[in-house]
N, C-alpha and C. Protein backbone atom coordinates (compact mmCIF):
# COMPACT_ATOMS: atom_id res chain seq x y z
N UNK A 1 126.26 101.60 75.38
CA UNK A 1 124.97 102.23 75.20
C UNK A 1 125.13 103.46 74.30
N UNK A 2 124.35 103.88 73.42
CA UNK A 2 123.99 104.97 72.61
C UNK A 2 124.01 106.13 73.01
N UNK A 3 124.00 107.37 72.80
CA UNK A 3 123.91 108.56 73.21
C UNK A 3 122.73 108.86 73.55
N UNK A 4 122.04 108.41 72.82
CA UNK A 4 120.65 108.78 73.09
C UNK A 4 119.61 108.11 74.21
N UNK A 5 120.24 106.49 74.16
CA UNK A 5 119.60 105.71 75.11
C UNK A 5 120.01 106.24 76.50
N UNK A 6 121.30 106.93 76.68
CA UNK A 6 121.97 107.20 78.54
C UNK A 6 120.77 108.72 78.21
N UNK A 7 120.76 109.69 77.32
CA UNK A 7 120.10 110.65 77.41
C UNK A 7 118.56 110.74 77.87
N UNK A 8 117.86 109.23 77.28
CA UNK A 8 116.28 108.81 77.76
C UNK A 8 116.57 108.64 79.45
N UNK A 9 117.69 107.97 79.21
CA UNK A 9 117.36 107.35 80.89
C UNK A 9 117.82 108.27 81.72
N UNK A 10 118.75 109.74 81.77
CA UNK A 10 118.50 110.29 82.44
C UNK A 10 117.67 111.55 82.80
N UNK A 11 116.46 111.77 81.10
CA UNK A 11 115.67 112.56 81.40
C UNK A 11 114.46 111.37 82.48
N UNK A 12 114.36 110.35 82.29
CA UNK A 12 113.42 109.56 83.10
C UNK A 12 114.06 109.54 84.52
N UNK A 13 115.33 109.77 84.62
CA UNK A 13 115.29 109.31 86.22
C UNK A 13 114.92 111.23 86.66
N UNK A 14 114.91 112.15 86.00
CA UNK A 14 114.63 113.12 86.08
C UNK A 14 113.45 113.34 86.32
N UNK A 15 112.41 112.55 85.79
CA UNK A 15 110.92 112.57 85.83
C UNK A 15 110.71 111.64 86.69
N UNK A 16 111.16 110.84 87.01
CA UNK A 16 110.64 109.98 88.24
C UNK A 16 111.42 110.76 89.30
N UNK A 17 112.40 111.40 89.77
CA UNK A 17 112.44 112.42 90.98
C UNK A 17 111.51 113.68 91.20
N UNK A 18 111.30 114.22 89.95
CA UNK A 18 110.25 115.23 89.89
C UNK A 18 108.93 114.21 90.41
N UNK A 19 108.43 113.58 90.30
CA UNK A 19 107.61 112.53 90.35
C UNK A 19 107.56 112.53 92.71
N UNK A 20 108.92 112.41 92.88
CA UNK A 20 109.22 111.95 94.21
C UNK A 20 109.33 113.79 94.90
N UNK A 21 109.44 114.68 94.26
CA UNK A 21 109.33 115.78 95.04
C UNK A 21 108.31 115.93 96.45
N UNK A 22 108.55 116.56 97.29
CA UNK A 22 107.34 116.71 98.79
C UNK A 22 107.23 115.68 99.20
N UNK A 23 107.96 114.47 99.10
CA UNK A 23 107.83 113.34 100.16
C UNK A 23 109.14 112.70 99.84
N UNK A 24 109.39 112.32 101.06
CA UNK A 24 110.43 111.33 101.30
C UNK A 24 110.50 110.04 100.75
N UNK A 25 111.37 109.54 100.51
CA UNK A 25 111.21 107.91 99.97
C UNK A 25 110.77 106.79 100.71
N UNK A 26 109.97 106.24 101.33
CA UNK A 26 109.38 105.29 102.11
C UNK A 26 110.77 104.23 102.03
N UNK A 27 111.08 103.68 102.88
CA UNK A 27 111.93 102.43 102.89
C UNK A 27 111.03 101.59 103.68
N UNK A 28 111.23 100.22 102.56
CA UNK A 28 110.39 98.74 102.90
C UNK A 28 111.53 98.02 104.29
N UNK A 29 110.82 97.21 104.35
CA UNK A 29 111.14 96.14 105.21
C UNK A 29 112.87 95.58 105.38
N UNK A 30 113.79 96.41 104.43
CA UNK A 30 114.57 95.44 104.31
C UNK A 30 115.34 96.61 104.02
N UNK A 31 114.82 98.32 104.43
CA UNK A 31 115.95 99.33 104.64
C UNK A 31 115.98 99.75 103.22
N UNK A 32 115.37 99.50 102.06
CA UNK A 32 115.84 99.49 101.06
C UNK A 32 114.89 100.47 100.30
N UNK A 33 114.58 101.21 99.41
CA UNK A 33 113.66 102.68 99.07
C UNK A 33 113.01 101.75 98.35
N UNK A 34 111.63 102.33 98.73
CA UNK A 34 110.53 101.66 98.21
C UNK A 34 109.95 102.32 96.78
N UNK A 35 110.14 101.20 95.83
CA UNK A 35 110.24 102.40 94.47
C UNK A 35 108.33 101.93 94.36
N UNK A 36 108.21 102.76 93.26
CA UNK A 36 107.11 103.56 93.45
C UNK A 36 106.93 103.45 91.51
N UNK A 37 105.77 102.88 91.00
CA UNK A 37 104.63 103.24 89.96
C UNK A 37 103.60 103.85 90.03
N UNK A 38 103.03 103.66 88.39
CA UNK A 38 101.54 104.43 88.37
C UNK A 38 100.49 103.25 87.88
N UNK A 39 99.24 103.15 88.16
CA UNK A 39 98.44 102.24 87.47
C UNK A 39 97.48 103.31 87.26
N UNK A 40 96.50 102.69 86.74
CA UNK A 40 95.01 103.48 86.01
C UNK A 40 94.16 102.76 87.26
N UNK A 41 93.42 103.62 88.12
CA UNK A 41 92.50 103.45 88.64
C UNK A 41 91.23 103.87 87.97
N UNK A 42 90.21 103.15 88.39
CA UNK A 42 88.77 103.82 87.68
C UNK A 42 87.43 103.05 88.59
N UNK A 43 86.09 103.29 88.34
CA UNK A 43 85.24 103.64 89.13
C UNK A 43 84.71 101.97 88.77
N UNK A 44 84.36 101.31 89.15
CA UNK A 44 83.24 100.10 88.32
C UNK A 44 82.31 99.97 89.38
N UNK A 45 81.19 99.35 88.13
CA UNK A 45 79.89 99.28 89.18
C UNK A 45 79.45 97.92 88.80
N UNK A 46 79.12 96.94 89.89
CA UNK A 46 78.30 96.00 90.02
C UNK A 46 76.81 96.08 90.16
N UNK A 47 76.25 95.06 89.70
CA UNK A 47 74.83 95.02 90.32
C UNK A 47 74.50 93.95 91.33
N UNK A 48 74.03 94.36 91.90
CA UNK A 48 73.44 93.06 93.24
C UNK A 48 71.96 93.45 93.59
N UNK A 49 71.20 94.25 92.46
CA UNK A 49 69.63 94.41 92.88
C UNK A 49 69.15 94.67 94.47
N UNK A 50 70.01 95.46 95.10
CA UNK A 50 69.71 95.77 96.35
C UNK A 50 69.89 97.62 96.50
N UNK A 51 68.19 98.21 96.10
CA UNK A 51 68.21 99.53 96.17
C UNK A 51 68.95 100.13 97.08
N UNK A 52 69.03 99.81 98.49
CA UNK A 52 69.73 100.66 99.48
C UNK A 52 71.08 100.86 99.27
N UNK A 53 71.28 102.05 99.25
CA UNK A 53 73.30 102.24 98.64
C UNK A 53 73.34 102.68 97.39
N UNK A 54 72.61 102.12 96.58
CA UNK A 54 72.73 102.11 95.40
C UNK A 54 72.99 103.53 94.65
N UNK A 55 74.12 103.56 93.88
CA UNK A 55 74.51 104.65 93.58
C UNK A 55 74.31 105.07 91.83
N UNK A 56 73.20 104.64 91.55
CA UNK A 56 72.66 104.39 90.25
C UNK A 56 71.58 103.55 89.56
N UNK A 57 71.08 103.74 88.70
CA UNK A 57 69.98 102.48 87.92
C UNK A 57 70.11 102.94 86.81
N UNK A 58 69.92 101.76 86.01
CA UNK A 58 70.07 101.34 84.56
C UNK A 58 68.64 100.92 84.59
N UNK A 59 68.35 100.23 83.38
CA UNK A 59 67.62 99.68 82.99
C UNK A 59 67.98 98.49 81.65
N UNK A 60 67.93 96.76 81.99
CA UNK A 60 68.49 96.35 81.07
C UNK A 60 67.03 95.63 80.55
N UNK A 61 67.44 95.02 79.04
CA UNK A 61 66.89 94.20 78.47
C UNK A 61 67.26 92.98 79.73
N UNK A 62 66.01 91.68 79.71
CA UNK A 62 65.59 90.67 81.00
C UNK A 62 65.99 89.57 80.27
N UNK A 63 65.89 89.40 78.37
CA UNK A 63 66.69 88.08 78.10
C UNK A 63 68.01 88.16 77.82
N UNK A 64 68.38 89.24 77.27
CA UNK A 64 69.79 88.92 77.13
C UNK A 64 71.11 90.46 77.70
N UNK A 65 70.29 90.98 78.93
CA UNK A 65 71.26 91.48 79.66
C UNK A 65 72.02 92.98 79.12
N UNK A 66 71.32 93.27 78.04
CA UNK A 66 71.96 94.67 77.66
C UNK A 66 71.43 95.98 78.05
N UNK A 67 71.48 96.95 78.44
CA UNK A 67 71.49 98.20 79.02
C UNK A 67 70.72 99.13 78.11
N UNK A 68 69.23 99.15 78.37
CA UNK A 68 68.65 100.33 77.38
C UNK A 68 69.16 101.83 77.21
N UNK A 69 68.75 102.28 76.78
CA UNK A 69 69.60 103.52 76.28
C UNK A 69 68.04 104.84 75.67
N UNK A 70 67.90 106.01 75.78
CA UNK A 70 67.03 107.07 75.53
C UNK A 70 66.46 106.12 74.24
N UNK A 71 67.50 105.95 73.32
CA UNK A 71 67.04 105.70 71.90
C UNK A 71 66.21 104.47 72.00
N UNK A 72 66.03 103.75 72.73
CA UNK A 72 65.22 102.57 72.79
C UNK A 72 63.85 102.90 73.94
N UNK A 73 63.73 104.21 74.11
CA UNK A 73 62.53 104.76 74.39
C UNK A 73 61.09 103.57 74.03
N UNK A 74 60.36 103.25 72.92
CA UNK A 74 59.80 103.19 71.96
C UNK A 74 60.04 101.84 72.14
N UNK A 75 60.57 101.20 72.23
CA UNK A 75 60.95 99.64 73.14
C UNK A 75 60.43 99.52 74.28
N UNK A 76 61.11 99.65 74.67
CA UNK A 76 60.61 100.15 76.67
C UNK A 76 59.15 100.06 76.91
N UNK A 77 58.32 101.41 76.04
CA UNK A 77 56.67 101.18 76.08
C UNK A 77 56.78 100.53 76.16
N UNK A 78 56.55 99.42 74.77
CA UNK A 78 55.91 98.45 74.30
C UNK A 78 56.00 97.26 75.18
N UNK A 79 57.33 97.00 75.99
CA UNK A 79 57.34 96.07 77.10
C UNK A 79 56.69 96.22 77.90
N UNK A 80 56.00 97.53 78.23
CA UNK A 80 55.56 97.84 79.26
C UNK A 80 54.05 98.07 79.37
N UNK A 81 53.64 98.16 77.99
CA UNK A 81 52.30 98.27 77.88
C UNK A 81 51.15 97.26 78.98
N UNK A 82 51.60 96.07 78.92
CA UNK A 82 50.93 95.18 79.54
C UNK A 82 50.06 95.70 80.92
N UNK A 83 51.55 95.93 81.71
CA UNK A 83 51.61 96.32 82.92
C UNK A 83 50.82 98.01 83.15
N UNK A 84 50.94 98.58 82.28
CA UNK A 84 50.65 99.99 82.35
C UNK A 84 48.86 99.52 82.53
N UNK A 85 48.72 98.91 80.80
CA UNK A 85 47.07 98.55 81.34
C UNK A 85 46.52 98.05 82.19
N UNK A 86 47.06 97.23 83.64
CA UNK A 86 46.69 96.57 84.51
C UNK A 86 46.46 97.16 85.76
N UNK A 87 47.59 98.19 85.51
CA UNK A 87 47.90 98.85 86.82
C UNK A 87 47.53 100.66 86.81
N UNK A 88 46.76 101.05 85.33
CA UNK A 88 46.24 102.06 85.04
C UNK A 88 47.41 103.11 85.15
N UNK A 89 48.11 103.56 83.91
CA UNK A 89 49.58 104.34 84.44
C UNK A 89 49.55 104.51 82.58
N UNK A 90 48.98 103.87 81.29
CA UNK A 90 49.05 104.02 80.12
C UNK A 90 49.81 105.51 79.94
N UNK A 91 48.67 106.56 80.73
CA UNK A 91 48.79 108.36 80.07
C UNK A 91 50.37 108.26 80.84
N UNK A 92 50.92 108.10 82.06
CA UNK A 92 52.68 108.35 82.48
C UNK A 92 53.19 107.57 81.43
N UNK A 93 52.84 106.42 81.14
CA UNK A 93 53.59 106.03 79.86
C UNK A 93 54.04 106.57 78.89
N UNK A 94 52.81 106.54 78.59
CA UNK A 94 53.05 107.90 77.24
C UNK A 94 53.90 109.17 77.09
N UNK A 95 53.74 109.86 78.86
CA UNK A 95 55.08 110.92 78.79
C UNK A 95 56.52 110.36 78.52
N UNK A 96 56.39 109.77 78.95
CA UNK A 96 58.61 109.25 78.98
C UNK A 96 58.86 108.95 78.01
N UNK A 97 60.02 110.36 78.44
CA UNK A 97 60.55 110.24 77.01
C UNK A 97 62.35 110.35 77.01
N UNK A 98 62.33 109.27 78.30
CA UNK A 98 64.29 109.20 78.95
C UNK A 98 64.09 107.63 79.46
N UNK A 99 65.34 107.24 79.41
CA UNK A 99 65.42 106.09 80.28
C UNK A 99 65.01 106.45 81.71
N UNK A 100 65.53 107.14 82.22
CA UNK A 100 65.34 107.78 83.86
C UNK A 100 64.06 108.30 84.04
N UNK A 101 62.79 108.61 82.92
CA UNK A 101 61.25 108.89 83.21
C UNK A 101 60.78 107.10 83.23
N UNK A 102 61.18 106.42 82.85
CA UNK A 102 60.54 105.43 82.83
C UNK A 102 61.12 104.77 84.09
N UNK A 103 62.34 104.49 84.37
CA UNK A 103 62.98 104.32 85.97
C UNK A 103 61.75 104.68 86.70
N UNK A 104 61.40 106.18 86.97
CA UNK A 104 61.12 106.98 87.43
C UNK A 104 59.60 106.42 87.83
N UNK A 105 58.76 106.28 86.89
CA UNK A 105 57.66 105.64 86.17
C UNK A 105 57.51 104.05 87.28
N UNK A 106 58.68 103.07 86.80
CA UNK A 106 58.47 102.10 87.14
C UNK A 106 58.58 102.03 89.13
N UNK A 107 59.87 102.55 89.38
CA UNK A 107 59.65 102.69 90.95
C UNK A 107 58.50 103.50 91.34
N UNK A 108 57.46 104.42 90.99
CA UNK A 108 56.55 105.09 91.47
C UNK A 108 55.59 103.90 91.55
N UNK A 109 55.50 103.13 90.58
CA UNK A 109 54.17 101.77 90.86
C UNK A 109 54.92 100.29 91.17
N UNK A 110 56.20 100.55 91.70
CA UNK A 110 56.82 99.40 92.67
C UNK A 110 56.93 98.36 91.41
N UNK A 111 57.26 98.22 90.18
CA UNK A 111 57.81 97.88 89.20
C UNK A 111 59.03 97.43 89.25
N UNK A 112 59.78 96.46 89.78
CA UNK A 112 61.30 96.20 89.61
C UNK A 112 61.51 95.44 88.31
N UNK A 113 60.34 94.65 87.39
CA UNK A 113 60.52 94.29 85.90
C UNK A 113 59.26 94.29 85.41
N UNK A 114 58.99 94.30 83.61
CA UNK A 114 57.74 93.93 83.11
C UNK A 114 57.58 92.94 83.07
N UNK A 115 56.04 92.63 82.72
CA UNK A 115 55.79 91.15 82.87
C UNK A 115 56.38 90.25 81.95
N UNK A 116 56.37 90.79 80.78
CA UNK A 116 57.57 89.94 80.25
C UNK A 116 59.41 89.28 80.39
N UNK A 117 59.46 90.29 81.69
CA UNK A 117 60.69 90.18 81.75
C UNK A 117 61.76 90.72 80.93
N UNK A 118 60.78 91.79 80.13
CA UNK A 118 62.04 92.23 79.50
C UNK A 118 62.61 93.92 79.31
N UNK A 119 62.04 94.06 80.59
CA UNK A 119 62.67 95.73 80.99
C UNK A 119 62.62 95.19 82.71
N UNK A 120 64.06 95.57 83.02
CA UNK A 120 64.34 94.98 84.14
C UNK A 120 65.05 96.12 85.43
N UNK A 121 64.78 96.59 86.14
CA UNK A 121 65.41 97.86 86.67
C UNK A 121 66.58 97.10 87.50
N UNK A 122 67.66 97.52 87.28
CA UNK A 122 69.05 97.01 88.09
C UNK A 122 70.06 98.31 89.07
N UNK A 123 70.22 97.69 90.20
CA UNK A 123 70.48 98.68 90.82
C UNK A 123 72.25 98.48 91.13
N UNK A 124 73.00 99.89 91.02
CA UNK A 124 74.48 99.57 90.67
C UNK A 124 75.08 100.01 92.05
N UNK A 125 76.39 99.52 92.13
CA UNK A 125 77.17 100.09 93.18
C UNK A 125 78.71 100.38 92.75
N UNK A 126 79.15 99.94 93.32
CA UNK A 126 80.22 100.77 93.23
C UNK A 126 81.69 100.62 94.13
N UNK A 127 82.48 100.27 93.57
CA UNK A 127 84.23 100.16 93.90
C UNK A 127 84.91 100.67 93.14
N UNK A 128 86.49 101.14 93.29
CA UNK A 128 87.83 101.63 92.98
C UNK A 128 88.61 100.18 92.60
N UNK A 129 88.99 100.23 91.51
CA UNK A 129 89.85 98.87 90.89
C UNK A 129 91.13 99.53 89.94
N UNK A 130 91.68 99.10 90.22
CA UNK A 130 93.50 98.96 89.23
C UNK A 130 92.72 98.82 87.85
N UNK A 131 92.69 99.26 86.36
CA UNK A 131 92.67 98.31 85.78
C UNK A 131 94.11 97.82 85.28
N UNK A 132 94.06 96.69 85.46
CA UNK A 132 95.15 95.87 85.11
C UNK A 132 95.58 95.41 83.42
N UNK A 133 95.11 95.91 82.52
CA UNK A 133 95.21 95.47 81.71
C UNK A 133 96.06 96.82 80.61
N UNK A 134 96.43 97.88 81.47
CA UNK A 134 97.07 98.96 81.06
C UNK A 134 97.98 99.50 82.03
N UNK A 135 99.23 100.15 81.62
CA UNK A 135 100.58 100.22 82.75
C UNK A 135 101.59 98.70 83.24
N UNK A 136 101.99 98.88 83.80
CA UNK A 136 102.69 100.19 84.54
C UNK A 136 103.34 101.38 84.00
N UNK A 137 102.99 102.48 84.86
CA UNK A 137 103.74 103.53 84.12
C UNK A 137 105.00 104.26 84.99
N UNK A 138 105.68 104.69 84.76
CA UNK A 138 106.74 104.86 85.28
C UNK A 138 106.99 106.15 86.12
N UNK A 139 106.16 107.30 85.65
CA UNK A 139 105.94 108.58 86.24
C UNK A 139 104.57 108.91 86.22
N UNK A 140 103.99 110.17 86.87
CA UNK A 140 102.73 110.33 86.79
C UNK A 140 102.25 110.93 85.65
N UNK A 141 103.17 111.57 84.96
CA UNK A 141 102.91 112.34 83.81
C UNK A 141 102.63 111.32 82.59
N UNK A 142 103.52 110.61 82.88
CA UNK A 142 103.41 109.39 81.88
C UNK A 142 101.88 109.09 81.50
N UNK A 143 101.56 107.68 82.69
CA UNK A 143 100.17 107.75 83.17
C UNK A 143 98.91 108.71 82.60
N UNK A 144 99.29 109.84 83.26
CA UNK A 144 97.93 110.69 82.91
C UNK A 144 98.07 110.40 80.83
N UNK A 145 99.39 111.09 80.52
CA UNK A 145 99.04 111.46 79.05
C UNK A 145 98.40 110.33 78.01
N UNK A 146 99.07 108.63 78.90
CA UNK A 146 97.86 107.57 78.20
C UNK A 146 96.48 107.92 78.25
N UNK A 147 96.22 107.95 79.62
CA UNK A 147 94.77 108.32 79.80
C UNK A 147 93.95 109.20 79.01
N UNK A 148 94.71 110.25 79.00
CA UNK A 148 93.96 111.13 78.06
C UNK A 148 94.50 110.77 76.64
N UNK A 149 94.83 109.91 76.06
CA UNK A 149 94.98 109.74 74.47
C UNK A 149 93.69 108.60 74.35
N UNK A 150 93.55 107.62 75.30
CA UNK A 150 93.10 106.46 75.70
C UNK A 150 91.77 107.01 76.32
N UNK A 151 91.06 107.80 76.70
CA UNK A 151 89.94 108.32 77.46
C UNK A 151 89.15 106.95 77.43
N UNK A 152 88.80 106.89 75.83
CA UNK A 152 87.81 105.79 75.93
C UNK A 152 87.53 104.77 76.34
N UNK A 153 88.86 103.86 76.67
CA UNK A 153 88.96 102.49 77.10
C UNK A 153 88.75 102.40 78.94
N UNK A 154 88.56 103.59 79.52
CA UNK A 154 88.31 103.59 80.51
C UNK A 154 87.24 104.52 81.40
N UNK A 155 86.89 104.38 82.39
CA UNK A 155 85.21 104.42 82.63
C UNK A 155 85.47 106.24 82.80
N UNK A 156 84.55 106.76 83.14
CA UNK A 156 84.39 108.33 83.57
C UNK A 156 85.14 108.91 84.63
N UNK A 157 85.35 108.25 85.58
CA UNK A 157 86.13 109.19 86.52
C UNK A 157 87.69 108.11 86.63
N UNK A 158 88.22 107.50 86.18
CA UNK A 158 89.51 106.96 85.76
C UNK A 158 90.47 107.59 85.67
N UNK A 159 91.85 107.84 87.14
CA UNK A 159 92.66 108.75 87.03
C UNK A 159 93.82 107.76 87.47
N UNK A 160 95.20 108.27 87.22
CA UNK A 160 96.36 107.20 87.91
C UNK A 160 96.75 107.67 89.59
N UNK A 161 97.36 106.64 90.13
CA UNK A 161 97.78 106.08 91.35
C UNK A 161 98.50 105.42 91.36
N UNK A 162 99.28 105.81 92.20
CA UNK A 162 100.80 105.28 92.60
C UNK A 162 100.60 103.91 93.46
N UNK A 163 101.63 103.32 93.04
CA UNK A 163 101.23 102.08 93.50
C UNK A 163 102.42 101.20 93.96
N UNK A 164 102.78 100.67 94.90
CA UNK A 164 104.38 100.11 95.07
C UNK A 164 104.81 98.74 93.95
N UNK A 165 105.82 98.98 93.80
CA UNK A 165 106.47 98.33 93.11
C UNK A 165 107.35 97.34 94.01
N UNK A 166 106.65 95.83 93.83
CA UNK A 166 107.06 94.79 94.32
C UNK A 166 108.76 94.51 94.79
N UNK A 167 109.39 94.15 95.56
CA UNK A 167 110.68 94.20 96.16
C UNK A 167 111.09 92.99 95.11
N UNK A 168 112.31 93.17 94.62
CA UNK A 168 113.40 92.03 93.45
C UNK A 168 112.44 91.62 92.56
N UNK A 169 111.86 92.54 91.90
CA UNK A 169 111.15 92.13 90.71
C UNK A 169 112.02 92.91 89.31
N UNK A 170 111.95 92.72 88.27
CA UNK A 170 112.70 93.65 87.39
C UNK A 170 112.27 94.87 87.03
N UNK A 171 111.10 95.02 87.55
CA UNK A 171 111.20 96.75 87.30
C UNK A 171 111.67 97.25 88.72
N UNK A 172 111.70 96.66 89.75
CA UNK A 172 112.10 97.37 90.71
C UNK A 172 113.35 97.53 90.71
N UNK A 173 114.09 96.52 90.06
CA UNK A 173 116.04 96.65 89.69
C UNK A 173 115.96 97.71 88.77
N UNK A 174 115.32 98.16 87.65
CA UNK A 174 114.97 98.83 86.64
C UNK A 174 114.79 100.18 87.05
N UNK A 175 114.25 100.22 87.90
CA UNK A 175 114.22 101.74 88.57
C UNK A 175 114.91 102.08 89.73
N UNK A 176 115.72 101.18 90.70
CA UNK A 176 116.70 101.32 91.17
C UNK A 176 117.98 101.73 90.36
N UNK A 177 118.17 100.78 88.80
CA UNK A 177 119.22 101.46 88.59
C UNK A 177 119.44 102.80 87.73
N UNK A 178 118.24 103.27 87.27
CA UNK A 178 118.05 104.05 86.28
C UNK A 178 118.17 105.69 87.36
N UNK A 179 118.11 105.38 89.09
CA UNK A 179 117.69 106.22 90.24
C UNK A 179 119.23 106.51 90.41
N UNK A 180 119.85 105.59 90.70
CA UNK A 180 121.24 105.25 91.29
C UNK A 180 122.75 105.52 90.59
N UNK A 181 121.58 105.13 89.62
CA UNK A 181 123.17 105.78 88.45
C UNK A 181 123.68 107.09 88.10
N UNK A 182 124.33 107.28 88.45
CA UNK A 182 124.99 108.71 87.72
C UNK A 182 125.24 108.85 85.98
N UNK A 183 124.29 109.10 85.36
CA UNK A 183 124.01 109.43 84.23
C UNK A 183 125.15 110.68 82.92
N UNK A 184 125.64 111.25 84.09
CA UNK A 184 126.35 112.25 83.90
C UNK A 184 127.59 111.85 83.42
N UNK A 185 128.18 110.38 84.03
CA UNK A 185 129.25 110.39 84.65
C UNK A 185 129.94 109.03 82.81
N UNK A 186 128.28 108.36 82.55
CA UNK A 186 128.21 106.89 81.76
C UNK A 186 128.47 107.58 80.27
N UNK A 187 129.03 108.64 80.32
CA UNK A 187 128.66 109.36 78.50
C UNK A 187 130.52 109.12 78.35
């Protein structure tokens, strides 16, 4: 091995003990230290159109499912005109001037869509998910500094979590031996 490669691996087993500071090493089932990653957790929200719980509303387009937005203000009316004239509400129409005045608007006259079907109020909820499609990371520092280079690819409140690392898999040999080795000793 290179000078430089024993030098990575023992500033990393350095950062994965800093990593293990204020707690003990958990040992699994089989006596053996339970090594330990990071994944990207983050917030996602489903819809299941059931107001109670609901920890949010959108408002989507009714044919093809996309999420209005302030700037489509001026849209929105016009879907809505129908209903406004039927149900006498034209002049509140006319004020809104947010996605959330027209929300606002539509639950006050028991509105869950226009008659066209194409302003649709959807109500969101809410779970904690891995995303899986980024990490593992090896320390926490690691982790975070993707995140924040990466902000965008993941939702608003998206932070890392430690997560166990499967027993005889190769990163778990991988960080057993990178833990175990005397670094000092391989130069």
């Amino acid at each position: 091995m290179r000078k430089q490669q024993i030098e990575f691996l023992k500033e990393l087993r350095e950062r994965i003990e800093k990593d293990c500071e204020g707690y003990f090493p958990e040992l699994d089932e089989m006596g053996e230290v339970e090594q330990k990653a990071y994944m990207i957790e983050e917030l996602r929200y489903y819809d299941n159109s059931d107001p109670e719980d609901c920890v949010g509303m959108i408002l989507i387009d009714g044919y093809d499912g996309v999420e209005y937005a302030d700037e489509d203000i001026d849209l929105m009316k016009e879907q809505l005109e129908e209903d406004a004239e039927e149900l006498g509400f034209e002049g509140e129409l006319a004020d809104c001037k947010t996605v959330d005045d027209v929300i606002g608007l539509m639950r006050r006259h028991r509105i869950e869509s226009s008659k066209e079907d194409r302003v649709w109020i959807r109500y969101l909820h809410s779970y904690w998910a891995i995303n899986y499609d980024h990490g593992p990371f090896l320390t926490y520092d690691e982790a975070r500094r993707y995140l924040a280079v990466r902000r965008r690819a993941f939702g608003k409140f998206a932070e890392p979590v430690k997560v166990k690392v499967p027993r005889r898999t190769d990163l778990a040999e991988l960080l057993r031996i990178v833990r175990e080795t005397d670094w000092e000793g391989e130069q």
